[in-house]
Protein backbone atom coordinates (compact mmCIF):
# COMPACT_ATOMS: atom_id res chain seq x y z
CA UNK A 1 -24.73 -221.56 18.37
CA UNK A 2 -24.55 -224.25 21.36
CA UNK A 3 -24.39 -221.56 23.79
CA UNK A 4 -27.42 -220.00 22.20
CA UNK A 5 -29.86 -223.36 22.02
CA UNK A 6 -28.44 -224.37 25.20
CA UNK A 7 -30.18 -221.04 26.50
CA UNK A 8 -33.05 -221.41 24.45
CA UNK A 9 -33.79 -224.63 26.40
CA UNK A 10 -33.27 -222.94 29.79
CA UNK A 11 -35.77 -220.37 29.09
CA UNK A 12 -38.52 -222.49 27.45
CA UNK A 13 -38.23 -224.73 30.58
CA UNK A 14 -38.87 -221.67 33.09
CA UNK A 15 -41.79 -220.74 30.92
CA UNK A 16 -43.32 -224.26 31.40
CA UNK A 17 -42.51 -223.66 34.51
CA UNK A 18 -43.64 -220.02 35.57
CA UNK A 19 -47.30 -221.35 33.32
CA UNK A 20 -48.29 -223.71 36.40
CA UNK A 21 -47.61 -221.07 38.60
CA UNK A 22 -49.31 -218.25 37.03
CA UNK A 23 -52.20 -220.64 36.54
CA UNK A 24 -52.38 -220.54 40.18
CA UNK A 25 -52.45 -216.74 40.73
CA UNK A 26 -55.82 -215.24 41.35
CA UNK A 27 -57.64 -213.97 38.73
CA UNK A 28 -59.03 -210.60 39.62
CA UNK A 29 -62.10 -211.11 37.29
CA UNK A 30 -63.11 -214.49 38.74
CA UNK A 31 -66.13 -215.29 41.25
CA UNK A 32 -63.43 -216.73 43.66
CA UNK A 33 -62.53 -214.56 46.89
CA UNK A 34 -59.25 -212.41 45.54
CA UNK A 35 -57.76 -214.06 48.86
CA UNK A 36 -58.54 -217.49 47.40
CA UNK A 37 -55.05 -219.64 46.98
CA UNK A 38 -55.28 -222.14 44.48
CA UNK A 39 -52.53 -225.08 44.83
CA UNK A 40 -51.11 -226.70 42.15
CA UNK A 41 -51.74 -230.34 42.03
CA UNK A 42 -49.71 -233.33 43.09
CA UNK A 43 -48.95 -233.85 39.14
CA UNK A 44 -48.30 -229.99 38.54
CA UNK A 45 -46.15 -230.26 41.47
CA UNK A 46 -43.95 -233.23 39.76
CA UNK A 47 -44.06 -231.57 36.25
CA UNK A 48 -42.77 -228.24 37.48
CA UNK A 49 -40.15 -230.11 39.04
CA UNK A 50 -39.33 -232.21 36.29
CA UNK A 51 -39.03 -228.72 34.31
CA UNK A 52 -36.63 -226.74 37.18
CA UNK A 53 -34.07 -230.59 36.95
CA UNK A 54 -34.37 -230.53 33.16
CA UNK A 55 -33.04 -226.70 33.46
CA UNK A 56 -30.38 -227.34 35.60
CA UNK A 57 -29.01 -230.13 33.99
CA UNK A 58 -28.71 -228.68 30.42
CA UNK A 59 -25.29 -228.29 31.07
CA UNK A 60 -24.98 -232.08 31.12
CA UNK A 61 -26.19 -232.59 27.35
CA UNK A 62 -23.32 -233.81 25.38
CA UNK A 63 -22.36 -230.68 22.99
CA UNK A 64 -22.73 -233.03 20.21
CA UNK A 65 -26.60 -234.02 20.73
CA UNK A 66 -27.11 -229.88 21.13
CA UNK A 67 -25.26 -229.55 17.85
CA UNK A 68 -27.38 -232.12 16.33
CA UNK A 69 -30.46 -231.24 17.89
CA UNK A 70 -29.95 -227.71 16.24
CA UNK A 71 -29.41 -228.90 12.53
CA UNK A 72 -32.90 -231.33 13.03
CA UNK A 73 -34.67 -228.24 13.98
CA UNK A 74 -33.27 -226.01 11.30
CA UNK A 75 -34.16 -228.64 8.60
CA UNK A 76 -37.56 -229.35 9.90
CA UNK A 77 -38.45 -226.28 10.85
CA UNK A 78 -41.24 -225.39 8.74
CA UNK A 79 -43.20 -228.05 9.76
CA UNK A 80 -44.08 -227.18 13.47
């Protein structure tokens, strides 16, 4: 179960991640030049890295907080 959330966690925070950088990708539809680059900004730039330390850190959580993190989700789980 720890190794599952513990992966769980991993890939939710490369999603969050891979968002701000899809975000960026030219949309083939849109009025912008399909050449255009669009950057992320200064505060996309600190969230995705924020995200990518958060992901490679989950190995650092205490087994005990991931254990209890799981049985708060389970019970409250209808409510999100």
């Amino acid at each position: 179960m720890l190794t599952q959330i513990a992966s769980d966690l991993r890939e939710r925070f490369d999603f969050a991640a891979l968002w701000f950088h899809k975000k960026c990708e030219p949309d083939a539809n849109s009025l912008l030049d399909e050449h255009a680059i669009v950057d992320l900004t200064d505060d996309e730039t600190r969230a995705v890295k924020i995200l990518e330390t958060l992901r490679d850190t989950i190995d650092a959580i205490p087994p005990s907080l991931i254990k209890r993190d799981g049985e708060t989700s389970r019970r409250y789980a209808g409510i999100v």
